[in-house]
PDB file of N, CA and C in Angstrom:
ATOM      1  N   UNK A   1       0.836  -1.185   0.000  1.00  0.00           N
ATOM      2  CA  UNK A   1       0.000   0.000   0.000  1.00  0.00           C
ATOM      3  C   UNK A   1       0.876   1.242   0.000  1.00  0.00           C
ATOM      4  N   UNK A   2       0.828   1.916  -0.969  1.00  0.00           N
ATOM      5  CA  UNK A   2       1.801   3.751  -0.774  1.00  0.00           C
ATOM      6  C   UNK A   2       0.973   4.849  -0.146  1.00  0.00           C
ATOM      7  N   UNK A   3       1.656   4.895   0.694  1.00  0.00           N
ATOM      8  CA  UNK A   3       1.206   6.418   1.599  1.00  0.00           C
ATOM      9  C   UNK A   3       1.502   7.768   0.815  1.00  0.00           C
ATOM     10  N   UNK A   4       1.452   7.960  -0.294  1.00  0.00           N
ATOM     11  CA  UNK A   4       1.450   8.926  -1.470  1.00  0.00           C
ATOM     12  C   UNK A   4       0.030   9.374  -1.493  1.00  0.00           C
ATOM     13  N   UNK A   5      -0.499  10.482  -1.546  1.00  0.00           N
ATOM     14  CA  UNK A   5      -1.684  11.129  -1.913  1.00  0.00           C
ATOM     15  C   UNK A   5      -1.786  10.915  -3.479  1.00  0.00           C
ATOM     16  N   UNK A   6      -3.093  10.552  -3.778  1.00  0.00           N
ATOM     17  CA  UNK A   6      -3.566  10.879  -5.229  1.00  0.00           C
ATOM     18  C   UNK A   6      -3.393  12.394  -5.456  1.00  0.00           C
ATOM     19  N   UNK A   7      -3.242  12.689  -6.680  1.00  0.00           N
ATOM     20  CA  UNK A   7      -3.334  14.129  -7.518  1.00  0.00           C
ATOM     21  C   UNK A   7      -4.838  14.671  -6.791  1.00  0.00           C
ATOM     22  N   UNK A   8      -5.107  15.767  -6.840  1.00  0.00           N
ATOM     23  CA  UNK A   8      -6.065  16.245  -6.654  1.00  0.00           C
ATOM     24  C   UNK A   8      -6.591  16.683  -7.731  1.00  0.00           C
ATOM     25  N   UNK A   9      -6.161  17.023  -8.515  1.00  0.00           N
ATOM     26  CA  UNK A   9      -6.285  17.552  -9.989  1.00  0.00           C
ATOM     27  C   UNK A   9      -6.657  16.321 -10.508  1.00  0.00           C
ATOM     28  N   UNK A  10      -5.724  15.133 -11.234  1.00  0.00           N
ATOM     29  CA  UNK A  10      -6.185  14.101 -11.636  1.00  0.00           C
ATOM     30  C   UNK A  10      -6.032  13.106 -11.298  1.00  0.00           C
ATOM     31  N   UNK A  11      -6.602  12.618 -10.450  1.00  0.00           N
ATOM     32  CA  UNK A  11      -6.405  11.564  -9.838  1.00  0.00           C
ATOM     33  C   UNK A  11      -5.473  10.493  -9.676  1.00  0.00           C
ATOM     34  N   UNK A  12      -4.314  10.906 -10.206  1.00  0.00           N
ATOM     35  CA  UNK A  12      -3.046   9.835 -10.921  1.00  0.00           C
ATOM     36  C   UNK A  12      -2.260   9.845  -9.093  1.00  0.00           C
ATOM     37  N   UNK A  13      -1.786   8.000  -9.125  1.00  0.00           N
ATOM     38  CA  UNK A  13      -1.909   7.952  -8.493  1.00  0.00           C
ATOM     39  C   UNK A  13       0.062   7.802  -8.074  1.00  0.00           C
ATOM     40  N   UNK A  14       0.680   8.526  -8.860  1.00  0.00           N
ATOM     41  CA  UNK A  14       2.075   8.300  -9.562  1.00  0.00           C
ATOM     42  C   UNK A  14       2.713   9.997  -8.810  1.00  0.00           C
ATOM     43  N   UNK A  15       1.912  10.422  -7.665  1.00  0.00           N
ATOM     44  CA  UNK A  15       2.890  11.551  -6.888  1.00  0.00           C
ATOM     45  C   UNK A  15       4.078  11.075  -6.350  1.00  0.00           C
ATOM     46  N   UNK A  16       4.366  12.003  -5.981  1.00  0.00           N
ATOM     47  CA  UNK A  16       5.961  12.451  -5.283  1.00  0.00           C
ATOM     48  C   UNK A  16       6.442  13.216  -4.399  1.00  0.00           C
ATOM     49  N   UNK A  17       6.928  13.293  -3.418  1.00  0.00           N
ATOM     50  CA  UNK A  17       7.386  14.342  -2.648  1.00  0.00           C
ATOM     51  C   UNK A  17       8.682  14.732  -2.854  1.00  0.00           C
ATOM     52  N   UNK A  18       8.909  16.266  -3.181  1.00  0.00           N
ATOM     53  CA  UNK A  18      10.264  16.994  -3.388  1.00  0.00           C
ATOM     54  C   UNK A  18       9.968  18.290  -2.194  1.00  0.00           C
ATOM     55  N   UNK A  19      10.710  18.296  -1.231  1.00  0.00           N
ATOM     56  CA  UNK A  19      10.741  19.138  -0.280  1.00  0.00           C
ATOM     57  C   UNK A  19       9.474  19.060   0.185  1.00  0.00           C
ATOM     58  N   UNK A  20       8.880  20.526   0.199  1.00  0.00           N
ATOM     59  CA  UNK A  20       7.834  20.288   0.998  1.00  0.00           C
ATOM     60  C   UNK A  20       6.651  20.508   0.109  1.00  0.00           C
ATOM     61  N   UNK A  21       6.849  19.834  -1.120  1.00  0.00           N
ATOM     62  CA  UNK A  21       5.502  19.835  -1.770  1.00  0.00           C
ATOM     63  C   UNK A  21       5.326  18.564  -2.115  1.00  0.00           C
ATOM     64  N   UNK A  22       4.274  18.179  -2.711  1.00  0.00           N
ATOM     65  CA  UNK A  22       3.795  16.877  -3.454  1.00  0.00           C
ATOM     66  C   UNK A  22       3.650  17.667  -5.119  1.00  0.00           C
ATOM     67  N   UNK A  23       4.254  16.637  -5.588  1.00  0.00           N
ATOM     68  CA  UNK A  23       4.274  16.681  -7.250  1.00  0.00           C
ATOM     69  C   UNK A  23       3.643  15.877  -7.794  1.00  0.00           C
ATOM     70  N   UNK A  24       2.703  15.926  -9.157  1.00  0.00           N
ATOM     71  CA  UNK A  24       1.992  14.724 -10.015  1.00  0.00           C
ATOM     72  C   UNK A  24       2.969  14.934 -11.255  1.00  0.00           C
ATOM     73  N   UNK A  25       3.643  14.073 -11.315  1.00  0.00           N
ATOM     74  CA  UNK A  25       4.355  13.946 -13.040  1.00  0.00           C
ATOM     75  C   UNK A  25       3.407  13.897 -14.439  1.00  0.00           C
ATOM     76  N   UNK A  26       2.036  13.208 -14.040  1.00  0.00           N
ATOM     77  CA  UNK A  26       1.402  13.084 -15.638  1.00  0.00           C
ATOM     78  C   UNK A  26       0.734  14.523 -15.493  1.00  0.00           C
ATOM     79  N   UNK A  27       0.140  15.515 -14.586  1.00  0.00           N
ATOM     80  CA  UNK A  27      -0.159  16.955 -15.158  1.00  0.00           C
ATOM     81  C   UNK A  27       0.952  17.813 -14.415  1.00  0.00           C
ATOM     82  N   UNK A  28       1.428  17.478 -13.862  1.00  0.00           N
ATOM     83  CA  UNK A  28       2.796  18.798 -13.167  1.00  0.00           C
ATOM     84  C   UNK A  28       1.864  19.883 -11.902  1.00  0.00           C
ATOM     85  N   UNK A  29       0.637  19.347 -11.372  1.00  0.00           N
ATOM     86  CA  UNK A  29       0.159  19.958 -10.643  1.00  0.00           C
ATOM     87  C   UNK A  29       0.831  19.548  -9.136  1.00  0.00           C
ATOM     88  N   UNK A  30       1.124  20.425  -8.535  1.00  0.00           N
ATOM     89  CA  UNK A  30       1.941  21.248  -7.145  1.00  0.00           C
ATOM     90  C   UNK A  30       1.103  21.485  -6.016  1.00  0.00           C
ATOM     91  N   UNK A  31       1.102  20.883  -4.473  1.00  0.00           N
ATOM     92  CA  UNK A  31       0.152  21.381  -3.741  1.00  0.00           C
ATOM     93  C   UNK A  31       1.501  21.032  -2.312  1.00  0.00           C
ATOM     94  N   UNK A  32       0.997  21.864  -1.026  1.00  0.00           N
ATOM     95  CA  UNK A  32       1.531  21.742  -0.264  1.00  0.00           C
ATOM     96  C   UNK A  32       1.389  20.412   0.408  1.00  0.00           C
ATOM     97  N   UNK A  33       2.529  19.805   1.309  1.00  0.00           N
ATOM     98  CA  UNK A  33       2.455  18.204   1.966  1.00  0.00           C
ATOM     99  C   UNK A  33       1.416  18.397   3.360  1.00  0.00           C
ATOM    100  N   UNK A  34       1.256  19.743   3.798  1.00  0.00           N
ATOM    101  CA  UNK A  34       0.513  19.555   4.729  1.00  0.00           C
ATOM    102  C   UNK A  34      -1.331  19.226   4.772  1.00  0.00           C
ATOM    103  N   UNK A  35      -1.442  19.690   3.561  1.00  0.00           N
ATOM    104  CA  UNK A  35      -2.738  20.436   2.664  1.00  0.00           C
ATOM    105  C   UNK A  35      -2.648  18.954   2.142  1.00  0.00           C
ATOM    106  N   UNK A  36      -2.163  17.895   2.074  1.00  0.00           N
ATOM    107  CA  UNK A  36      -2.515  16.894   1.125  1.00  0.00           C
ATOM    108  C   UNK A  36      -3.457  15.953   1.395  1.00  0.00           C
ATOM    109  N   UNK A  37      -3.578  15.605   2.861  1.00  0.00           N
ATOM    110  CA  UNK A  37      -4.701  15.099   3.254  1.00  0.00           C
ATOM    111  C   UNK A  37      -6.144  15.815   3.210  1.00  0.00           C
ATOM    112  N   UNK A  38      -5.815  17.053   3.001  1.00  0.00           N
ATOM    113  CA  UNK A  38      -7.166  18.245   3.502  1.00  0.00           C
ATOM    114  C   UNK A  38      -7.678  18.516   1.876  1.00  0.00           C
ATOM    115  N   UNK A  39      -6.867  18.710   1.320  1.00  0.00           N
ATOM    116  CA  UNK A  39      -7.462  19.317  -0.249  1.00  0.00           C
ATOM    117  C   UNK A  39      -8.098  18.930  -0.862  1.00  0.00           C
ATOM    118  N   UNK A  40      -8.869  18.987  -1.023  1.00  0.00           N
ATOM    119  CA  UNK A  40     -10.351  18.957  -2.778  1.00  0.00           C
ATOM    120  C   UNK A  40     -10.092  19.902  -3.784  1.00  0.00           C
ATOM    121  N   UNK A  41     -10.948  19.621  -4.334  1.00  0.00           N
ATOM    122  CA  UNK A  41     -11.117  20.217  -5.846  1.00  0.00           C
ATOM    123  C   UNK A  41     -12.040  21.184  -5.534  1.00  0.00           C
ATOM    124  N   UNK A  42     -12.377  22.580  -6.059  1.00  0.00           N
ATOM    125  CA  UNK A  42     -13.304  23.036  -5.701  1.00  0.00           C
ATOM    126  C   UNK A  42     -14.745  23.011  -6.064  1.00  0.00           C
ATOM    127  N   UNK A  43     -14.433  21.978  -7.204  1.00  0.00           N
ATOM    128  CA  UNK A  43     -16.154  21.160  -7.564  1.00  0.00           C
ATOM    129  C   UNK A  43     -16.667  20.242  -6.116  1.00  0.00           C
ATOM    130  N   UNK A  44     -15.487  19.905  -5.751  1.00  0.00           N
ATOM    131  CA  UNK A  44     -15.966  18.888  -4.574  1.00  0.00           C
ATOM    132  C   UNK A  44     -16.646  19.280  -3.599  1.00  0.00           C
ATOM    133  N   UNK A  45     -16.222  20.852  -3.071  1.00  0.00           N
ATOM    134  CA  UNK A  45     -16.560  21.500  -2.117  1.00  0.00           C
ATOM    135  C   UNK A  45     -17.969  22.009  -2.605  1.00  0.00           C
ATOM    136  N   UNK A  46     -18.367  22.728  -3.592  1.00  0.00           N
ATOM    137  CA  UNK A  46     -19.802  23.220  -4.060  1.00  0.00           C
ATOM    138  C   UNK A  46     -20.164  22.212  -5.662  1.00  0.00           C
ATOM    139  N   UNK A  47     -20.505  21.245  -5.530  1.00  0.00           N
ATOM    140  CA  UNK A  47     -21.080  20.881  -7.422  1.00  0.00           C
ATOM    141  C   UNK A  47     -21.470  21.674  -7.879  1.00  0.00           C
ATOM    142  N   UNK A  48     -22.226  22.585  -7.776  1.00  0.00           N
ATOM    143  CA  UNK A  48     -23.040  23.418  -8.687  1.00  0.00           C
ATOM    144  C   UNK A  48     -22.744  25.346  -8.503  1.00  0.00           C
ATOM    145  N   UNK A  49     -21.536  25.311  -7.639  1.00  0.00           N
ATOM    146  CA  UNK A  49     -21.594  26.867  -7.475  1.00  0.00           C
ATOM    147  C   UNK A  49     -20.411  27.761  -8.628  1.00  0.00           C
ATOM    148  N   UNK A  50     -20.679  28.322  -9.103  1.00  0.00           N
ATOM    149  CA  UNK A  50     -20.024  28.975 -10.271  1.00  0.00           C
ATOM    150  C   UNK A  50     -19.026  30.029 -10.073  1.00  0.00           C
ATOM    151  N   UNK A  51     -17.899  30.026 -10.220  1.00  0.00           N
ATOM    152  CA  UNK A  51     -16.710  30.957 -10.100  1.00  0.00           C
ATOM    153  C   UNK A  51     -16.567  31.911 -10.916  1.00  0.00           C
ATOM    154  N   UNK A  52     -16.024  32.742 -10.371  1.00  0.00           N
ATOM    155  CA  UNK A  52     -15.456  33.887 -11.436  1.00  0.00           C
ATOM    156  C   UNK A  52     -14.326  33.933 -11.797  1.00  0.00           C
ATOM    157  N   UNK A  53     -13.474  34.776 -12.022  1.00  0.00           N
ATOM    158  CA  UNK A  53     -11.770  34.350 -12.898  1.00  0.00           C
ATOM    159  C   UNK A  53     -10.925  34.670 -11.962  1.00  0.00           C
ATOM    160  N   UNK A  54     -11.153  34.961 -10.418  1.00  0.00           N
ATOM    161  CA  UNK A  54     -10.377  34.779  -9.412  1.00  0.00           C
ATOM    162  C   UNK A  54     -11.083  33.980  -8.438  1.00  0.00           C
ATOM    163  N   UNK A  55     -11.835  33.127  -9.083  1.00  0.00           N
ATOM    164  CA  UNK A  55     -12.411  31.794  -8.075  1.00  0.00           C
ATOM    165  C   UNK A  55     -13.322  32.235  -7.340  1.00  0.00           C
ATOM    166  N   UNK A  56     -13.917  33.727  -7.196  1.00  0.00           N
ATOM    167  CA  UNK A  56     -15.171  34.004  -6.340  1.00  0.00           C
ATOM    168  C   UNK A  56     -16.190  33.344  -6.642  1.00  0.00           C
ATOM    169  N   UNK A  57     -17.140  33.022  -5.325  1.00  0.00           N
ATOM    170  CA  UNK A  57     -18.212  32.043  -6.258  1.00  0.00           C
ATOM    171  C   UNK A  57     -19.355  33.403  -6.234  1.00  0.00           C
ATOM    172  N   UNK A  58     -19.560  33.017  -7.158  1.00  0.00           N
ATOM    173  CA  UNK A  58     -20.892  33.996  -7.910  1.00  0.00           C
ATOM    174  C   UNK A  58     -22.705  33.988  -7.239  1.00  0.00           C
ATOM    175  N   UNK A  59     -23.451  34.561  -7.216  1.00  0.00           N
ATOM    176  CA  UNK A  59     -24.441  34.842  -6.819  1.00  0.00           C
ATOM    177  C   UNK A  59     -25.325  35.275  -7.776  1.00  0.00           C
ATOM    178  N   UNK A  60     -26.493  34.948  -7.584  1.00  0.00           N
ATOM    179  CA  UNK A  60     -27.864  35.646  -8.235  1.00  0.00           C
ATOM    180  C   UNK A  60     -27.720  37.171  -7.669  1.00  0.00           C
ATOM    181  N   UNK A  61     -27.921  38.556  -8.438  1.00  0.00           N
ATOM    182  CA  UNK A  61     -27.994  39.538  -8.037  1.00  0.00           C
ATOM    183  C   UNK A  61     -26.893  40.371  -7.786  1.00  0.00           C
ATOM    184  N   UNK A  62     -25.607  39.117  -7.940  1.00  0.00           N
ATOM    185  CA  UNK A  62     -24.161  40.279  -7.676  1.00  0.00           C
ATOM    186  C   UNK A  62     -23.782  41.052  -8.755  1.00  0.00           C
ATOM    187  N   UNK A  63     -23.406  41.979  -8.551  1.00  0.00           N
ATOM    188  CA  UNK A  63     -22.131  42.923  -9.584  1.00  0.00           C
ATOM    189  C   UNK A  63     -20.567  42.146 -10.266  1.00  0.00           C
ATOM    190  N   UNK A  64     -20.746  42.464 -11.542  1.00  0.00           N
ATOM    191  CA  UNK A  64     -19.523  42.008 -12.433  1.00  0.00           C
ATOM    192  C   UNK A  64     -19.094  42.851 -13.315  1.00  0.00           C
ATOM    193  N   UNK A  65     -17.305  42.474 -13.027  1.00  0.00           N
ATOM    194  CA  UNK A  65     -16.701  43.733 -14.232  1.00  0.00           C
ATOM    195  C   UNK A  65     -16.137  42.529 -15.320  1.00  0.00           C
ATOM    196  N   UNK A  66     -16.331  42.866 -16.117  1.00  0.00           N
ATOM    197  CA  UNK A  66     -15.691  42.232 -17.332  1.00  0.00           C
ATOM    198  C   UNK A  66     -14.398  42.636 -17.660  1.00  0.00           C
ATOM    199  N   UNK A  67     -13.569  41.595 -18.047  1.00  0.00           N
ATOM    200  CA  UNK A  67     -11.990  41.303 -17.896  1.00  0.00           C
ATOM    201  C   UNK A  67     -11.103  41.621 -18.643  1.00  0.00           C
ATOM    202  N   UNK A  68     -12.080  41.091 -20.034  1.00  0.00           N
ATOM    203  CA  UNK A  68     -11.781  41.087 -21.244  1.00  0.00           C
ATOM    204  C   UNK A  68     -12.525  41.239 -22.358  1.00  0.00           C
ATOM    205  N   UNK A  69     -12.179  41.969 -23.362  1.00  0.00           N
ATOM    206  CA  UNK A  69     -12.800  42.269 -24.462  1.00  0.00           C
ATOM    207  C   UNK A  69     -13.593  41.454 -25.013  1.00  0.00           C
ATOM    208  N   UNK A  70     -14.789  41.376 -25.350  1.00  0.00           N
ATOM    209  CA  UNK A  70     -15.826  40.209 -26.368  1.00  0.00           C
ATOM    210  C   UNK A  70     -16.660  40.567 -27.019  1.00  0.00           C
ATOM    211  N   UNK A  71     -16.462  39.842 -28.443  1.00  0.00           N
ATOM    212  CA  UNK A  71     -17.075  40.235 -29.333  1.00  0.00           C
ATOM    213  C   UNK A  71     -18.632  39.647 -29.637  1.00  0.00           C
ATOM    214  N   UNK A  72     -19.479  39.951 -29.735  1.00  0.00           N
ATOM    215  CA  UNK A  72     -20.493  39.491 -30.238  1.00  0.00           C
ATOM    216  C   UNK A  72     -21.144  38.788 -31.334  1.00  0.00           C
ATOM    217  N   UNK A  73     -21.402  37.822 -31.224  1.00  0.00           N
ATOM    218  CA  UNK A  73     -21.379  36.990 -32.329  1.00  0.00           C
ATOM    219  C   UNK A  73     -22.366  37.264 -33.194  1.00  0.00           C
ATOM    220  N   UNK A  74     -22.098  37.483 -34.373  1.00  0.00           N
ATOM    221  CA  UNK A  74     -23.325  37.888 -35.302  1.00  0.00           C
ATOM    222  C   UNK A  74     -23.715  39.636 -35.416  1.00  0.00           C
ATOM    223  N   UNK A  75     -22.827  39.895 -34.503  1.00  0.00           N
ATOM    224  CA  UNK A  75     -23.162  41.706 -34.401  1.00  0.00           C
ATOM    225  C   UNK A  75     -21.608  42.231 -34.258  1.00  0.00           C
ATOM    226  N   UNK A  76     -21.894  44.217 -34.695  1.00  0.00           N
ATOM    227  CA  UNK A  76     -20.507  44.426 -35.025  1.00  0.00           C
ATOM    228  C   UNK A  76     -20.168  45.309 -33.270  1.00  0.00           C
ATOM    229  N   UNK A  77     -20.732  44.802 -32.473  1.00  0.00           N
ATOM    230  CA  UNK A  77     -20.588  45.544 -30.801  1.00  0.00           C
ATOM    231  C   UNK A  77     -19.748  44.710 -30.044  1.00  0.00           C
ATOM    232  N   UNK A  78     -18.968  45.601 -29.533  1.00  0.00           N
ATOM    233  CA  UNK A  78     -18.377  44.438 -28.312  1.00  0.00           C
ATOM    234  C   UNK A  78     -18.683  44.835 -26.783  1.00  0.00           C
ATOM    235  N   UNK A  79     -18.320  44.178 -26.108  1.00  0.00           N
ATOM    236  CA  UNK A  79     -18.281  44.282 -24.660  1.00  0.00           C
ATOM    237  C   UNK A  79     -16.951  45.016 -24.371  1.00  0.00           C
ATOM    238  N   UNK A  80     -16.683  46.033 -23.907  1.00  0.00           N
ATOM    239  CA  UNK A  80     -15.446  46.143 -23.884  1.00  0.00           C
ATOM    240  C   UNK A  80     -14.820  45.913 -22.001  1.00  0.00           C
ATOM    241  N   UNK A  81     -13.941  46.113 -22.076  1.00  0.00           N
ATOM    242  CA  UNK A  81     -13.049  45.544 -20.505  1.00  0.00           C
ATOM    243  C   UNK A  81     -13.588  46.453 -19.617  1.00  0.00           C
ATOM    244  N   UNK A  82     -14.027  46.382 -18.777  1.00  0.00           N
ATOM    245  CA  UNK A  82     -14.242  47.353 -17.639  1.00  0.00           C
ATOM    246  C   UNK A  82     -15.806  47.673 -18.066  1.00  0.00           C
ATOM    247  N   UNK A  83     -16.231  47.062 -18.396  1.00  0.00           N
ATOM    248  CA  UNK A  83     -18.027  47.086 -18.341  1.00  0.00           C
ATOM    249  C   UNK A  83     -18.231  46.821 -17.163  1.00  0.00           C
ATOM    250  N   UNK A  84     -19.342  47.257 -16.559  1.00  0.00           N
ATOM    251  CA  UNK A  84     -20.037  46.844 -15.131  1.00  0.00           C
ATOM    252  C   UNK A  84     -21.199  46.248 -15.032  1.00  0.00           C
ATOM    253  N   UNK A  85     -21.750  45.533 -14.799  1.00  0.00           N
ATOM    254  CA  UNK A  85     -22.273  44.644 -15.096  1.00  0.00           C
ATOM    255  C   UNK A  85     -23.496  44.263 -13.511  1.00  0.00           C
ATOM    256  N   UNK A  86     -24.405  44.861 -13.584  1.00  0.00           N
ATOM    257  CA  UNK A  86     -25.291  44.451 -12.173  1.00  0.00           C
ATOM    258  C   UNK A  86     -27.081  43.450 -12.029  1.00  0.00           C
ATOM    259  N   UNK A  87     -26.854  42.916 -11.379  1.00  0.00           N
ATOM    260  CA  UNK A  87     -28.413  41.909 -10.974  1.00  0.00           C
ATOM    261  C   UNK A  87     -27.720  40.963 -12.095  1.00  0.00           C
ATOM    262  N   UNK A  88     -26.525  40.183 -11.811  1.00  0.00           N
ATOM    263  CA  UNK A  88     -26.654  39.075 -12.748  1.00  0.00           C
ATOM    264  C   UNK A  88     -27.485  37.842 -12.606  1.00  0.00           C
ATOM    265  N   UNK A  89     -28.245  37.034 -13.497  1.00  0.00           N
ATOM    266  CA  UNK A  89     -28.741  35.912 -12.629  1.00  0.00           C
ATOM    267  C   UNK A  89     -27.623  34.239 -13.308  1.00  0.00           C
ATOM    268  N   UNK A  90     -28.005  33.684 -12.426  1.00  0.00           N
ATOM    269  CA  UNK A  90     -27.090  32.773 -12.678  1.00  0.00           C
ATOM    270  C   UNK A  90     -27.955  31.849 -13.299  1.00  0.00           C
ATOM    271  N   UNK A  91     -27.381  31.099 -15.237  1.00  0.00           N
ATOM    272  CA  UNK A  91     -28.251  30.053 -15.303  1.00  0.00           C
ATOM    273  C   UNK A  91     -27.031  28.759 -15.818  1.00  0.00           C
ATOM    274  N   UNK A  92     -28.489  27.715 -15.985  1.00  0.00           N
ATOM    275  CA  UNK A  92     -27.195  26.212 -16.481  1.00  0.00           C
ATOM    276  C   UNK A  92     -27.251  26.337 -17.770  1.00  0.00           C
ATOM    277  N   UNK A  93     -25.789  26.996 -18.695  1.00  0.00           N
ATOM    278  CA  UNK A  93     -25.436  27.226 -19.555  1.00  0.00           C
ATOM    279  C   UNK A  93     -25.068  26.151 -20.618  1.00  0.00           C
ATOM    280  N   UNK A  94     -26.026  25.267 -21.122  1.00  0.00           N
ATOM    281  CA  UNK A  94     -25.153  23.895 -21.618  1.00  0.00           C
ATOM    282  C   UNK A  94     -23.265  24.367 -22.546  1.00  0.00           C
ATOM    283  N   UNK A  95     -23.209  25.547 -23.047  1.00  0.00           N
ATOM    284  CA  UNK A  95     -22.352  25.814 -23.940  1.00  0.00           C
ATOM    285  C   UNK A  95     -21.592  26.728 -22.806  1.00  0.00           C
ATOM    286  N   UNK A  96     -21.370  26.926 -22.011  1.00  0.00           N
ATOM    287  CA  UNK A  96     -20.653  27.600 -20.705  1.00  0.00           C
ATOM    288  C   UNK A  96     -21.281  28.729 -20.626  1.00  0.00           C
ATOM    289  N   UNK A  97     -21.977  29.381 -21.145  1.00  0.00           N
ATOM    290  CA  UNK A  97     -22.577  30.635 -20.694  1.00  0.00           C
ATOM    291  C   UNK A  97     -23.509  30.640 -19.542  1.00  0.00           C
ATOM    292  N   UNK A  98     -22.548  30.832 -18.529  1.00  0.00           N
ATOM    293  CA  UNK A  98     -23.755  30.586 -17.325  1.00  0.00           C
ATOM    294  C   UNK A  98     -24.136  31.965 -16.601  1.00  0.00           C
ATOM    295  N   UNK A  99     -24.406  32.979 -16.992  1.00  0.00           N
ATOM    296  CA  UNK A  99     -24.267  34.200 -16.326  1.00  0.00           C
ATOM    297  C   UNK A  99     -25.395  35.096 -17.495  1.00  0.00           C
ATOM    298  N   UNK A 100     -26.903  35.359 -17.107  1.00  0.00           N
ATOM    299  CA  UNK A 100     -27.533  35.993 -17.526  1.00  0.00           C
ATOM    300  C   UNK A 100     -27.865  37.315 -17.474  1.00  0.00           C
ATOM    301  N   UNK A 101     -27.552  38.320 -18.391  1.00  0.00           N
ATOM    302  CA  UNK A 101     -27.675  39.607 -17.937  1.00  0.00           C
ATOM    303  C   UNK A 101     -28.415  40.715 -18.717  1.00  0.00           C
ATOM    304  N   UNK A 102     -28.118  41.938 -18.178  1.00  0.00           N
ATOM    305  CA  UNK A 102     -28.677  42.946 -19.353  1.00  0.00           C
ATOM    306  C   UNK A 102     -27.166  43.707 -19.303  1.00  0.00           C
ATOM    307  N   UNK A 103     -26.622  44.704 -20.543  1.00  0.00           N
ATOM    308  CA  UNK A 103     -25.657  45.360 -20.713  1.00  0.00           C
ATOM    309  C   UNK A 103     -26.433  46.518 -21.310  1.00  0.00           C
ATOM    310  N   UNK A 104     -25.865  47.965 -20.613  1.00  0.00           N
ATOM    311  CA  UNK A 104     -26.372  48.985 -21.076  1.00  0.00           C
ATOM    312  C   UNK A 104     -25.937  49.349 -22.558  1.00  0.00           C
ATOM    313  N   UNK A 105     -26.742  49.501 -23.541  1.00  0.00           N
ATOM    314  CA  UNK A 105     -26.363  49.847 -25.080  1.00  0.00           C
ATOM    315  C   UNK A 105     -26.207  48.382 -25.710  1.00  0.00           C
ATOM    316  N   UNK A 106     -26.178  47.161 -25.599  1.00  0.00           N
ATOM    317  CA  UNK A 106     -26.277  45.876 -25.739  1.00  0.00           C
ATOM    318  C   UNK A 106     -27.416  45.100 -25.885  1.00  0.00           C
ATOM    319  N   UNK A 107     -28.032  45.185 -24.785  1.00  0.00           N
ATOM    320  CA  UNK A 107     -29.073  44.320 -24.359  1.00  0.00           C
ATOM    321  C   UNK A 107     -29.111  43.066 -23.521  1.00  0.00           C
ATOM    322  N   UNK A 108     -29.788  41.849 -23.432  1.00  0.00           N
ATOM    323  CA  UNK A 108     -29.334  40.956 -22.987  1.00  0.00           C
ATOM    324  C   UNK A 108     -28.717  40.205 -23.344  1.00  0.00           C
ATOM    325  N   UNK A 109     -28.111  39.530 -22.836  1.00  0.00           N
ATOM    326  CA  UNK A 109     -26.876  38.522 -22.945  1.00  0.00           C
ATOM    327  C   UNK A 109     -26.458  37.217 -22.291  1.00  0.00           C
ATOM    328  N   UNK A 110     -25.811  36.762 -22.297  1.00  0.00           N
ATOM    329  CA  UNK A 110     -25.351  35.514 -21.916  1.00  0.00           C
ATOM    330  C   UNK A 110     -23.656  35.746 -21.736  1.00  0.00           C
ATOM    331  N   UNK A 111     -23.017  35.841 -20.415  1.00  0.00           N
ATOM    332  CA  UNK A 111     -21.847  35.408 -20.366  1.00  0.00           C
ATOM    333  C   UNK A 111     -20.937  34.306 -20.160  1.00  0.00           C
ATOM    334  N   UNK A 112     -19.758  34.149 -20.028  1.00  0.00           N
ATOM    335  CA  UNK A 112     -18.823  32.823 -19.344  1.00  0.00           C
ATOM    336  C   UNK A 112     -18.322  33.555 -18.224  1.00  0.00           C
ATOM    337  N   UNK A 113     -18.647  32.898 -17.207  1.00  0.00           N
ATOM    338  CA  UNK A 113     -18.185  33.598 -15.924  1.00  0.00           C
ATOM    339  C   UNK A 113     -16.390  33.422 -15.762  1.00  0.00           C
ATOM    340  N   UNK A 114     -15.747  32.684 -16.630  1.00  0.00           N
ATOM    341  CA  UNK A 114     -14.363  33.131 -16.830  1.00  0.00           C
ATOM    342  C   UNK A 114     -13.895  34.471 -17.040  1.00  0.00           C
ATOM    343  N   UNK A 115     -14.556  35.192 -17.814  1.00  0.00           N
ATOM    344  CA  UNK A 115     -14.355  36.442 -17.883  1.00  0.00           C
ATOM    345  C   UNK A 115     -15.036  37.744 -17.533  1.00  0.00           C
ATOM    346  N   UNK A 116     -15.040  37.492 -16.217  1.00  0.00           N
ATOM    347  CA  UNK A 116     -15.910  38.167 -15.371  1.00  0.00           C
ATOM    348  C   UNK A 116     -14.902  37.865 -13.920  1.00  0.00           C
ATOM    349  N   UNK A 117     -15.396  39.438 -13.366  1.00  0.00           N
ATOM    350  CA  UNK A 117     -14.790  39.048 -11.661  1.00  0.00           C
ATOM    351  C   UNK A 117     -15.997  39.652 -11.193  1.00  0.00           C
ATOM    352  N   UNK A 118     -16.033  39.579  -9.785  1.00  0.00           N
ATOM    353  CA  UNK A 118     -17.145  39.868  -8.538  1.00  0.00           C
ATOM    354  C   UNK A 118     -16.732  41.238  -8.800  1.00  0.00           C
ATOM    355  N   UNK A 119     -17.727  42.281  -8.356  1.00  0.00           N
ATOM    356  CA  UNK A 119     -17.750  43.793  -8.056  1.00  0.00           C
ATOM    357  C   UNK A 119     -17.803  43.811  -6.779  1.00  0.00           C
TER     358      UNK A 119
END
């Protein structure tokens, strides 16, 4: 039996300890040796709660600034960086757009909460 932690990332069961971290060779993901018994994934901790692009989890009704530039598909408007973005509602996006909104001069929309942070 090896007293090696599985990856947390992918489950491979082929870690390592170099100083004071644990290493996975098949993705190169890095976590501390103390944290190795304690750590999840952060799907593990919420299934269904939705992050933003610094891992905030998101809410019905919160404020979002947009990150990055996006273009609109089928139209010549974009979203540009530093839009503000308020009363988002959160839906299940089969194509990742999980973030329902209105944008002033836009209309409604559909975002990826990747490119989006909390206000």
């Amino acid at each position: 039996m090896s007293l090696e932690p599985k990856c947390p990332k992918c489950q491979s069961e082929y870690t390592y300890a170099d100083g004071s971290l644990w290493i996975c060779p098949s993705c190169s993901h890095e976590w501390a040796q103390q944290s190795a018994a304690t750590e999840t994934a952060p799907e593990e901790i919420q299934d269904n709660a939705i992050y933003d692009s610094n891992k905030n989890i998101l809410a019905d009704g919160d404020s979002v600034t947009v990150i990055k530039e996006l273009k609109i598909k089928g139209a010549t408007s974009v979203v540009k960086v530093g839009t503000k973005v308020k009363n988002i509602r959160l839906v299940d996006g089969h194509d990742g757009h999980n973030i329902a909104c209105k944008i002033d001069g836009i209309g409604a929309i559909n975002l990826k909460s990747e490119f989006v942070r909390k206000s």
